[in-house]
N, C-alpha and C. Protein backbone atom coordinates (compact mmCIF):
# COMPACT_ATOMS: atom_id res chain seq x y z
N UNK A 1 -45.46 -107.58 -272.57
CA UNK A 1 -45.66 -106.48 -273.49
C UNK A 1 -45.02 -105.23 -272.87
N UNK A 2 -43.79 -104.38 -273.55
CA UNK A 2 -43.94 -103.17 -273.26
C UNK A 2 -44.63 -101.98 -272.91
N UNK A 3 -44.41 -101.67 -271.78
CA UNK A 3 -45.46 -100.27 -271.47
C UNK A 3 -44.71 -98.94 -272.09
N UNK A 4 -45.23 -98.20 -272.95
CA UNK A 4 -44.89 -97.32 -273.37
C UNK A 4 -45.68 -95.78 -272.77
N UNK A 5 -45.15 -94.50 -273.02
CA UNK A 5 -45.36 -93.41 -272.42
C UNK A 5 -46.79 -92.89 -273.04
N UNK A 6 -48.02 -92.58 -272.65
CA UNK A 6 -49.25 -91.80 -274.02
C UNK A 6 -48.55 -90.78 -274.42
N UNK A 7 -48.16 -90.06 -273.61
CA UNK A 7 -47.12 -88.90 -274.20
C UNK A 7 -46.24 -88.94 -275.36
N UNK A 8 -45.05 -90.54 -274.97
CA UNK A 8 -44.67 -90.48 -276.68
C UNK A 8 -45.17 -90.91 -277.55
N UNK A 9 -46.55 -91.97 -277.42
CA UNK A 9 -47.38 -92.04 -278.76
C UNK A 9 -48.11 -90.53 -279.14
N UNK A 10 -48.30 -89.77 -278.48
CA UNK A 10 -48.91 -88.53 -278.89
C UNK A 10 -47.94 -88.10 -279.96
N UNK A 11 -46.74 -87.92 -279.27
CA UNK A 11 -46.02 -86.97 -279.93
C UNK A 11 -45.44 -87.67 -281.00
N UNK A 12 -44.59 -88.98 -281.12
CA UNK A 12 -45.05 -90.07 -282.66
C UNK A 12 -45.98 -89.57 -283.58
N UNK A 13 -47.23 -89.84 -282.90
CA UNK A 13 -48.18 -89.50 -283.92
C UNK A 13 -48.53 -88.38 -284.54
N UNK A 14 -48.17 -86.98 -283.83
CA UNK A 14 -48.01 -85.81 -284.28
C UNK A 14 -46.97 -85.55 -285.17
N UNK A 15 -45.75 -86.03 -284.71
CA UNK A 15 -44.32 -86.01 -285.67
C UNK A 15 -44.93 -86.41 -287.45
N UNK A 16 -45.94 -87.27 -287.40
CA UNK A 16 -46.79 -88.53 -288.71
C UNK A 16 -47.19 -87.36 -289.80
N UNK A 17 -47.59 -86.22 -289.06
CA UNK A 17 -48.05 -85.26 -289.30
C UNK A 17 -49.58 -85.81 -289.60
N UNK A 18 -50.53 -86.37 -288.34
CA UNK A 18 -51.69 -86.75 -288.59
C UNK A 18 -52.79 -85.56 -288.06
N UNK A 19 -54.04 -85.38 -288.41
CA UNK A 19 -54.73 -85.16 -287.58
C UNK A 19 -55.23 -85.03 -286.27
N UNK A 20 -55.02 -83.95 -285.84
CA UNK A 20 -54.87 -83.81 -284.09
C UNK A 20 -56.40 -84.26 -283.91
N UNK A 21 -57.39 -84.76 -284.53
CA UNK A 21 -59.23 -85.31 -284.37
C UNK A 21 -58.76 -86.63 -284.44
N UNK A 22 -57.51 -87.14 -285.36
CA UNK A 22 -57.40 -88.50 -285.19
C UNK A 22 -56.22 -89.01 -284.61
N UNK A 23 -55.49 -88.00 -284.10
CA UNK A 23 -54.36 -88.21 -282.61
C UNK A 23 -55.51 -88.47 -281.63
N UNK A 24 -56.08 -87.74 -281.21
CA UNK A 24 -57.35 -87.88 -280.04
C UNK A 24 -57.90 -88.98 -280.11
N UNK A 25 -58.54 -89.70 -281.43
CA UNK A 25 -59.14 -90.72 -281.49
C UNK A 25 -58.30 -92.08 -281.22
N UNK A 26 -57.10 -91.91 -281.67
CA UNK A 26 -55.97 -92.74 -281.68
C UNK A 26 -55.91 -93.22 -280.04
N UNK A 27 -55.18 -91.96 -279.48
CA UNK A 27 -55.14 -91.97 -277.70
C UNK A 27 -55.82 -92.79 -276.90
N UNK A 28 -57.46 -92.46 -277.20
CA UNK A 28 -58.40 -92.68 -276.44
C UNK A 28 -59.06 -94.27 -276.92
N UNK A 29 -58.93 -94.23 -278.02
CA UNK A 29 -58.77 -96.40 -278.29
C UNK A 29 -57.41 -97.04 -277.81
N UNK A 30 -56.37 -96.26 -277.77
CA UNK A 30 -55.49 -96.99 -277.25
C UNK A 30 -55.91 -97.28 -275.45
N UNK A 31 -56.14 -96.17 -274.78
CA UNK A 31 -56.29 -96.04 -273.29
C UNK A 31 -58.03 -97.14 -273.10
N UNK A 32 -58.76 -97.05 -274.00
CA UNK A 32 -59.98 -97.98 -274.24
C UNK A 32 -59.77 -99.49 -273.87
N UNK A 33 -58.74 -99.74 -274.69
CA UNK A 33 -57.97 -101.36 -274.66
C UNK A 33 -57.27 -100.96 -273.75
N UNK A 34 -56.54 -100.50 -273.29
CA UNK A 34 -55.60 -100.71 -272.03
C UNK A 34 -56.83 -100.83 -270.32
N UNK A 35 -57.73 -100.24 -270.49
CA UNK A 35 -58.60 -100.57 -269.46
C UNK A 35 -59.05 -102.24 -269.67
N UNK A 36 -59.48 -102.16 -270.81
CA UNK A 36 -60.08 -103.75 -271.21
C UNK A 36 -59.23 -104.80 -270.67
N UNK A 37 -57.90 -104.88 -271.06
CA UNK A 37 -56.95 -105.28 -270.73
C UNK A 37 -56.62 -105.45 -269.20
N UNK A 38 -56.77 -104.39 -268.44
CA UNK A 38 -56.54 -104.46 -267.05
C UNK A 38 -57.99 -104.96 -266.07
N UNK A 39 -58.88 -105.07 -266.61
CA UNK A 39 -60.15 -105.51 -266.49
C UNK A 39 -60.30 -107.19 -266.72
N UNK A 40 -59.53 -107.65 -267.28
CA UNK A 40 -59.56 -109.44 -267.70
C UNK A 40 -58.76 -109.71 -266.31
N UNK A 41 -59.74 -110.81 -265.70
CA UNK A 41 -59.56 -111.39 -264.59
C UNK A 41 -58.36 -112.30 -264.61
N UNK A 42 -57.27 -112.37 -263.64
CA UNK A 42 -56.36 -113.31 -263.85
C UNK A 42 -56.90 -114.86 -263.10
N UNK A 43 -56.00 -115.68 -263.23
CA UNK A 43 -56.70 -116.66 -262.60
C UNK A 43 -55.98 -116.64 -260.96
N UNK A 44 -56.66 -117.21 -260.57
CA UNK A 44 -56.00 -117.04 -258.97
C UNK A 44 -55.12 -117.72 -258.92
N UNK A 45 -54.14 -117.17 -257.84
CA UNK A 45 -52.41 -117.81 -257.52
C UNK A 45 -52.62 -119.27 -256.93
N UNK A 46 -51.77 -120.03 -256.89
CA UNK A 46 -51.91 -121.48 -256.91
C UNK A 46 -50.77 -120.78 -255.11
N UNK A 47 -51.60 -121.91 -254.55
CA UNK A 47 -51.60 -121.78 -253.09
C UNK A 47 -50.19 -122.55 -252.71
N UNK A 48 -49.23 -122.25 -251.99
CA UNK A 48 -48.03 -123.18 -251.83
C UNK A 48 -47.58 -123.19 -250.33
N UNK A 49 -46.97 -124.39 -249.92
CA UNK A 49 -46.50 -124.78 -248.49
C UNK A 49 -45.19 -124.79 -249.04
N UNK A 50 -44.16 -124.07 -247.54
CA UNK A 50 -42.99 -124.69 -247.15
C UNK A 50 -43.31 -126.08 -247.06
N UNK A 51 -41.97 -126.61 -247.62
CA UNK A 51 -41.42 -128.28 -246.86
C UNK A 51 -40.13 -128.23 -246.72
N UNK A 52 -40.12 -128.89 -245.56
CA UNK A 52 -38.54 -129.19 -245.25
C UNK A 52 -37.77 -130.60 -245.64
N UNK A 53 -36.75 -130.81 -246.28
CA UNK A 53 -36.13 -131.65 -247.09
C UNK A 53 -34.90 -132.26 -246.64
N UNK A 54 -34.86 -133.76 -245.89
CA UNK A 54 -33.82 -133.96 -245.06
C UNK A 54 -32.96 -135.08 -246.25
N UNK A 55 -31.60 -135.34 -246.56
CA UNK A 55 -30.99 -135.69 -247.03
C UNK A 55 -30.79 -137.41 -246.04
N UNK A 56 -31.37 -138.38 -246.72
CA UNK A 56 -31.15 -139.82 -245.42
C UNK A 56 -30.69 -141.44 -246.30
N UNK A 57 -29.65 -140.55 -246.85
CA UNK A 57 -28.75 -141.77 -248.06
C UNK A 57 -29.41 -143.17 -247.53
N UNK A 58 -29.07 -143.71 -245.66
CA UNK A 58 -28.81 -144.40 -245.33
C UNK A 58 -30.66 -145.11 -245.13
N UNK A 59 -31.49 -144.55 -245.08
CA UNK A 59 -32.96 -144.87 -244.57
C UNK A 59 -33.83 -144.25 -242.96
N UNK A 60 -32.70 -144.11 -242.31
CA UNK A 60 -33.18 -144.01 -240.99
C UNK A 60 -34.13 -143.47 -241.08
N UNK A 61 -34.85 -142.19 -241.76
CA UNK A 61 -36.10 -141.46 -241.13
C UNK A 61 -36.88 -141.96 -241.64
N UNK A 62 -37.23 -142.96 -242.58
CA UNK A 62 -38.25 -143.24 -243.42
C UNK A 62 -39.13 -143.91 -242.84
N UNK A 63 -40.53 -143.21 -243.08
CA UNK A 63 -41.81 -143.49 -242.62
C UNK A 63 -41.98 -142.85 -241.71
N UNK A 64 -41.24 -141.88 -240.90
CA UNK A 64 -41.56 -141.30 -239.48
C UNK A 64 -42.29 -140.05 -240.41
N UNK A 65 -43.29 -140.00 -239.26
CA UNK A 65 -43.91 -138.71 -239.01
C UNK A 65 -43.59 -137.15 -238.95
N UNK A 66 -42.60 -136.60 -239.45
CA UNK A 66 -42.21 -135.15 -238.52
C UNK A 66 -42.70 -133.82 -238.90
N UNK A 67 -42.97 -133.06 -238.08
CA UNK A 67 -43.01 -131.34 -238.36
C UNK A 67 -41.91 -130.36 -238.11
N UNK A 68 -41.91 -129.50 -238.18
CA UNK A 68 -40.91 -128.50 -237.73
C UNK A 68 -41.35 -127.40 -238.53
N UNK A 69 -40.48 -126.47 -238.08
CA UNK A 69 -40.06 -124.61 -238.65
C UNK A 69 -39.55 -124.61 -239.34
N UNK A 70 -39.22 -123.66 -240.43
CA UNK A 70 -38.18 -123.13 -241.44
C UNK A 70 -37.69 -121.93 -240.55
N UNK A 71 -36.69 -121.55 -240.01
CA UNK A 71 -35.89 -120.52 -239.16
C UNK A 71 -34.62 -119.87 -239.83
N UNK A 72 -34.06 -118.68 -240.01
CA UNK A 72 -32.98 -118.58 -239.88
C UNK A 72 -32.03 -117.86 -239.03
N UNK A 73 -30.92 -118.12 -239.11
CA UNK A 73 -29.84 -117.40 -238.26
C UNK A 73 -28.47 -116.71 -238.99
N UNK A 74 -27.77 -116.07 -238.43
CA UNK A 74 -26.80 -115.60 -239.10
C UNK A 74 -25.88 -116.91 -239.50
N UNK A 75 -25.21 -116.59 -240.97
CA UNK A 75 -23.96 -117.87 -241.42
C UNK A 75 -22.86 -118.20 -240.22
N UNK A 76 -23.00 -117.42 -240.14
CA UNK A 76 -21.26 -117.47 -238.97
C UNK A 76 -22.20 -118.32 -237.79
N UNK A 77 -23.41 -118.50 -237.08
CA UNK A 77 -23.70 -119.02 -235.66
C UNK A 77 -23.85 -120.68 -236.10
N UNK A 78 -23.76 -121.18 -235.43
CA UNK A 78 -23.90 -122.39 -235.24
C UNK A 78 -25.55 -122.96 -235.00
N UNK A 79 -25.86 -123.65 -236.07
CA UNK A 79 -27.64 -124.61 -235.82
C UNK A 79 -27.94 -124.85 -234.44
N UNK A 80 -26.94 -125.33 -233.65
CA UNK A 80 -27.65 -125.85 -232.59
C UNK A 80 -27.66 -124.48 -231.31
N UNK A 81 -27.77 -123.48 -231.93
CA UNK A 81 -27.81 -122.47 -230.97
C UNK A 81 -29.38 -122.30 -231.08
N UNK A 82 -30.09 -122.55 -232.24
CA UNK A 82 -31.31 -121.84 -232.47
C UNK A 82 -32.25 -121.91 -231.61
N UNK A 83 -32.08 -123.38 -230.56
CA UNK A 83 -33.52 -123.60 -229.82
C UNK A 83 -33.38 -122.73 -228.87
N UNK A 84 -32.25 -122.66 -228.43
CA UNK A 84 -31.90 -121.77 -227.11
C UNK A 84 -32.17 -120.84 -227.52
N UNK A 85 -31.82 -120.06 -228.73
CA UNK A 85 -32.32 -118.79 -229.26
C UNK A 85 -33.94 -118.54 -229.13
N UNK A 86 -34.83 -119.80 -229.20
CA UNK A 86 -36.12 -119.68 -229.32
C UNK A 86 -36.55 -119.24 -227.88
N UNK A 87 -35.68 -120.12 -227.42
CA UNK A 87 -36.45 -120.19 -225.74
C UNK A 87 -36.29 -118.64 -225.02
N UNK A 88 -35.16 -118.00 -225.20
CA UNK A 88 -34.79 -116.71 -225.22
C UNK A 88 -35.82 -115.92 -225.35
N UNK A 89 -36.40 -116.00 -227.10
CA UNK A 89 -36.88 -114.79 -227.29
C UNK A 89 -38.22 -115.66 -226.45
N UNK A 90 -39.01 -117.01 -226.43
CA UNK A 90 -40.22 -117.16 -225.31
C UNK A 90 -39.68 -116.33 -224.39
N UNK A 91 -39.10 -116.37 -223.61
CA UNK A 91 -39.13 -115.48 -221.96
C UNK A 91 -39.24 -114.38 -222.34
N UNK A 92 -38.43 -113.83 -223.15
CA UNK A 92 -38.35 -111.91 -223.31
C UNK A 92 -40.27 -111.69 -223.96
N UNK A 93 -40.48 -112.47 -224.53
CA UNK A 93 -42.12 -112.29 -224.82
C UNK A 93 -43.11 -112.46 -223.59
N UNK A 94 -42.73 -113.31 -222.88
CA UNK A 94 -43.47 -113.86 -221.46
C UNK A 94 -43.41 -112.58 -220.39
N UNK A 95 -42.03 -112.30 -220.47
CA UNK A 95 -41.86 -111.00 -219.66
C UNK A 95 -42.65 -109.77 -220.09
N UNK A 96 -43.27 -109.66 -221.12
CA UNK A 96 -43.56 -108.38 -221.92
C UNK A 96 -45.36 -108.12 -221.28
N UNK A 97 -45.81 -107.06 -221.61
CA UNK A 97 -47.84 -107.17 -220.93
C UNK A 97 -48.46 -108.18 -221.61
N UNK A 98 -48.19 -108.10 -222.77
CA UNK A 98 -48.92 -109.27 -223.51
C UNK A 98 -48.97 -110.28 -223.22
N UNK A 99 -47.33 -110.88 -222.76
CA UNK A 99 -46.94 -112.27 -222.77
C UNK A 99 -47.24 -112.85 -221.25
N UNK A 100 -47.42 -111.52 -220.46
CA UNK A 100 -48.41 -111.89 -219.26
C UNK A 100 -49.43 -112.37 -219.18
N UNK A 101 -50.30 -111.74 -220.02
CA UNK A 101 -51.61 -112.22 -219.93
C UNK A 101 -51.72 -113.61 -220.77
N UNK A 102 -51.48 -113.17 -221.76
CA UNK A 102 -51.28 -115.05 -222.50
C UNK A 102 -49.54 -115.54 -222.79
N UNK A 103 -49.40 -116.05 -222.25
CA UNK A 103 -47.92 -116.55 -221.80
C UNK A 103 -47.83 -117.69 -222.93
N UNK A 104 -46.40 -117.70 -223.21
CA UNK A 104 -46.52 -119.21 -224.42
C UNK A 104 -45.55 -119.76 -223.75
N UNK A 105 -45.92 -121.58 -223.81
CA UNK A 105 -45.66 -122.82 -223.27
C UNK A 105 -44.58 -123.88 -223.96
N UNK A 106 -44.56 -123.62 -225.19
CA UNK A 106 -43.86 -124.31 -226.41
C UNK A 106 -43.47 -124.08 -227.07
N UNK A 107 -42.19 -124.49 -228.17
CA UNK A 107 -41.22 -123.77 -229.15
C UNK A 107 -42.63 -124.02 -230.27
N UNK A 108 -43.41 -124.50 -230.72
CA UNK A 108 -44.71 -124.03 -231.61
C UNK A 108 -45.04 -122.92 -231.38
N UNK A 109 -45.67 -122.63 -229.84
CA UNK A 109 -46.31 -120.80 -229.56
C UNK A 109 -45.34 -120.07 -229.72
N UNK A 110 -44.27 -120.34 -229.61
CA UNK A 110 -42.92 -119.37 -229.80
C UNK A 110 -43.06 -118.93 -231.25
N UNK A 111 -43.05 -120.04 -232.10
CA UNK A 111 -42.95 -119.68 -233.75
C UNK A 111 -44.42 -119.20 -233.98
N UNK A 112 -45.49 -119.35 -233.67
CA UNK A 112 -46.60 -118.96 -233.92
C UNK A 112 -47.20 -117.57 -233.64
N UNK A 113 -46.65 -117.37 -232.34
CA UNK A 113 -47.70 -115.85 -231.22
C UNK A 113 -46.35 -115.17 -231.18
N UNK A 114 -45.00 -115.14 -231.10
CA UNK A 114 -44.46 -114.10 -230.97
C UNK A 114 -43.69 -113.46 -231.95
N UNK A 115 -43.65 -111.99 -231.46
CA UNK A 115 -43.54 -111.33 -232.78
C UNK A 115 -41.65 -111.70 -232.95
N UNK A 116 -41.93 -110.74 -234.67
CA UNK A 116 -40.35 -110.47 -234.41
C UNK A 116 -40.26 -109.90 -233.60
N UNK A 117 -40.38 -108.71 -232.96
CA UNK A 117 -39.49 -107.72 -232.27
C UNK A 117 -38.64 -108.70 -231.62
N UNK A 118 -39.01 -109.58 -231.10
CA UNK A 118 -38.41 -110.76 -229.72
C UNK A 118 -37.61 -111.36 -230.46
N UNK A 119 -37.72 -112.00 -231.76
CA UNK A 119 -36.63 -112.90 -232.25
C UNK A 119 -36.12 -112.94 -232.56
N UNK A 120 -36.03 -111.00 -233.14
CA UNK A 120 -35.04 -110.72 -234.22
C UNK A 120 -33.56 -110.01 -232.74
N UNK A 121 -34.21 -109.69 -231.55
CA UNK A 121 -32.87 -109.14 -230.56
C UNK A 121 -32.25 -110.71 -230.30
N UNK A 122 -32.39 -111.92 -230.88
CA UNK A 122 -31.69 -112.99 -230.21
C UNK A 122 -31.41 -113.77 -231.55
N UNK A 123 -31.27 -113.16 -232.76
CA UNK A 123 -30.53 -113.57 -233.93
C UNK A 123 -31.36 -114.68 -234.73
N UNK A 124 -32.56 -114.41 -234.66
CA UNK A 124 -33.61 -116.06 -235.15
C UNK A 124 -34.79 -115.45 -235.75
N UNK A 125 -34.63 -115.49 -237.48
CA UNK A 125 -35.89 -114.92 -237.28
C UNK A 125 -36.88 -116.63 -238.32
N UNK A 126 -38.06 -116.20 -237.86
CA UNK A 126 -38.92 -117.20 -238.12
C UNK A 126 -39.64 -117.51 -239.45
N UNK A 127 -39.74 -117.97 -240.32
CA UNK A 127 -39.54 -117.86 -241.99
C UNK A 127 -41.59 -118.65 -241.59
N UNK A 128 -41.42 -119.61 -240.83
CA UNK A 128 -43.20 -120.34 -240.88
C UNK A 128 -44.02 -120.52 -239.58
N UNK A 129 -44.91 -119.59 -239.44
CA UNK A 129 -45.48 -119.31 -238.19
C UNK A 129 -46.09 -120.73 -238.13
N UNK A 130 -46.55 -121.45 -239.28
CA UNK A 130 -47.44 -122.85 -238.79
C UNK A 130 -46.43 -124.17 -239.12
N UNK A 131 -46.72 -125.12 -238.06
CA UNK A 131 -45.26 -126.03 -238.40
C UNK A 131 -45.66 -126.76 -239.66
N UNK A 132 -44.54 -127.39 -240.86
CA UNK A 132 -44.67 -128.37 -241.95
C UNK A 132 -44.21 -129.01 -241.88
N UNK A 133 -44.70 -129.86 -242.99
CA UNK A 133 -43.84 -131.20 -243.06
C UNK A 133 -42.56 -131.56 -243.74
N UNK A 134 -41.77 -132.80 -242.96
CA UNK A 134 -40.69 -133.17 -243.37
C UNK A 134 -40.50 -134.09 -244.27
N UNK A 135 -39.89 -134.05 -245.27
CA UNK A 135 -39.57 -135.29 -246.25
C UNK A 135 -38.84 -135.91 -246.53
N UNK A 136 -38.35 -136.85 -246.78
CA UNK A 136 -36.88 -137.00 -246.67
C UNK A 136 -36.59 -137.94 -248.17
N UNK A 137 -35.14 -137.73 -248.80
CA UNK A 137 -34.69 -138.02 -249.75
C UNK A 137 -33.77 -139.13 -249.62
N UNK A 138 -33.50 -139.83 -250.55
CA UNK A 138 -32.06 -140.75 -250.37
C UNK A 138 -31.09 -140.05 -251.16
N UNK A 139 -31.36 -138.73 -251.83
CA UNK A 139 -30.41 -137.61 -252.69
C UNK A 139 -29.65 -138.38 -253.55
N UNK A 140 -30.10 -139.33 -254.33
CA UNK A 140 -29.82 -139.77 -255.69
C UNK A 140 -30.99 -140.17 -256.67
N UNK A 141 -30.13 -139.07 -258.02
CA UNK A 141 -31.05 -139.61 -259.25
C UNK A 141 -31.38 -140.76 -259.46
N UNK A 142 -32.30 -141.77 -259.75
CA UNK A 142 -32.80 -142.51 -260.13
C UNK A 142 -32.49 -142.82 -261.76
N UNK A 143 -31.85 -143.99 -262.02
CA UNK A 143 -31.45 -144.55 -263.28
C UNK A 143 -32.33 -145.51 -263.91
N UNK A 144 -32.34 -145.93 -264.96
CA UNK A 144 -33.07 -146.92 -265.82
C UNK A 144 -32.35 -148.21 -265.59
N UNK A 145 -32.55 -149.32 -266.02
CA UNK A 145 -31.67 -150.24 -266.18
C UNK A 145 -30.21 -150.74 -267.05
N UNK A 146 -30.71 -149.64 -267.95
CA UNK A 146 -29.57 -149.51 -269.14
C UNK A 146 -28.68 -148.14 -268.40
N UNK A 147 -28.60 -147.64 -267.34
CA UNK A 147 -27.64 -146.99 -266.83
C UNK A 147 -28.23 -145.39 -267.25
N UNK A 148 -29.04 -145.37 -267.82
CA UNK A 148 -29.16 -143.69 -268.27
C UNK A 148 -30.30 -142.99 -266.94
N UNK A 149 -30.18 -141.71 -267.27
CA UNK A 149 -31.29 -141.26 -266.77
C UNK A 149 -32.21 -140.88 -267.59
């Protein structure tokens, strides 16, 4: 629904040449329903997980177990820079007061306990602080027997 100005229904309705007792009355049922309106409860947001989606024409991953991160990096760097990138920003966090006192052990505490500040100076930033799951596809539509989909 369009939100319109009260101002230009005022002045609409004045242009009508109506009653400024029933411009007022007009206004104030319109602004009546617009509370009512903002008062109806929505229903609550439907809750959603990352998943990560591996392309495996051939079968190999099927049935395995896996987790991982959603991460990104700049287009131009290369994927297999990222772990090293992780491990990076672990030390620069380890080095820090915080990361003294509770120090992280694993590329999980890495994605979990440290902030950006750390991941974003080593080009990685972290899209899922909790790890998800992997799924994997054979990345073809599925046909009928008569050839259609």
């Amino acid at each position: 629904m369009a939100k319109v100005d009260m101002e230009l229904v005022k002045l609409v309705l004045q242009r009508n040449e109506l009653d400024v007792k029933q411009v007022s009355q007009i206004i104030e049922d319109i602004n009546v329903e617009m509370a009512a309106m903002a008062d109806e409860e929505k229903p609550p947001p439907v809750k959603k997980q990352f998943v990560m989606m591996v392309s495996d024409p051939e079968g190999k991953l099927a049935g395995q177990n896996m987790t991982g991160w959603v991460l990104q990096i700049p287009e131009e760097d290369s994927p297999y820079v990222t772990n090293e990138r992780l491990i990076k920003s672990g030390y620069a966090y380890n080095a820090s007061p915080r990361g003294r006192r509770i120090p992280v052990k694993t590329i999980g505490e890495i994605c979990e306990v440290v902030t950006s500040k750390f991941t974003k100076e080593n080009n990685v930033w972290i899209k899922t602080k909790e790890p998800i799951l992997l799924i994997t596809t054979d990345n073809k539509l599925p046909m009928d027997a008569e050839g259609k989909f």
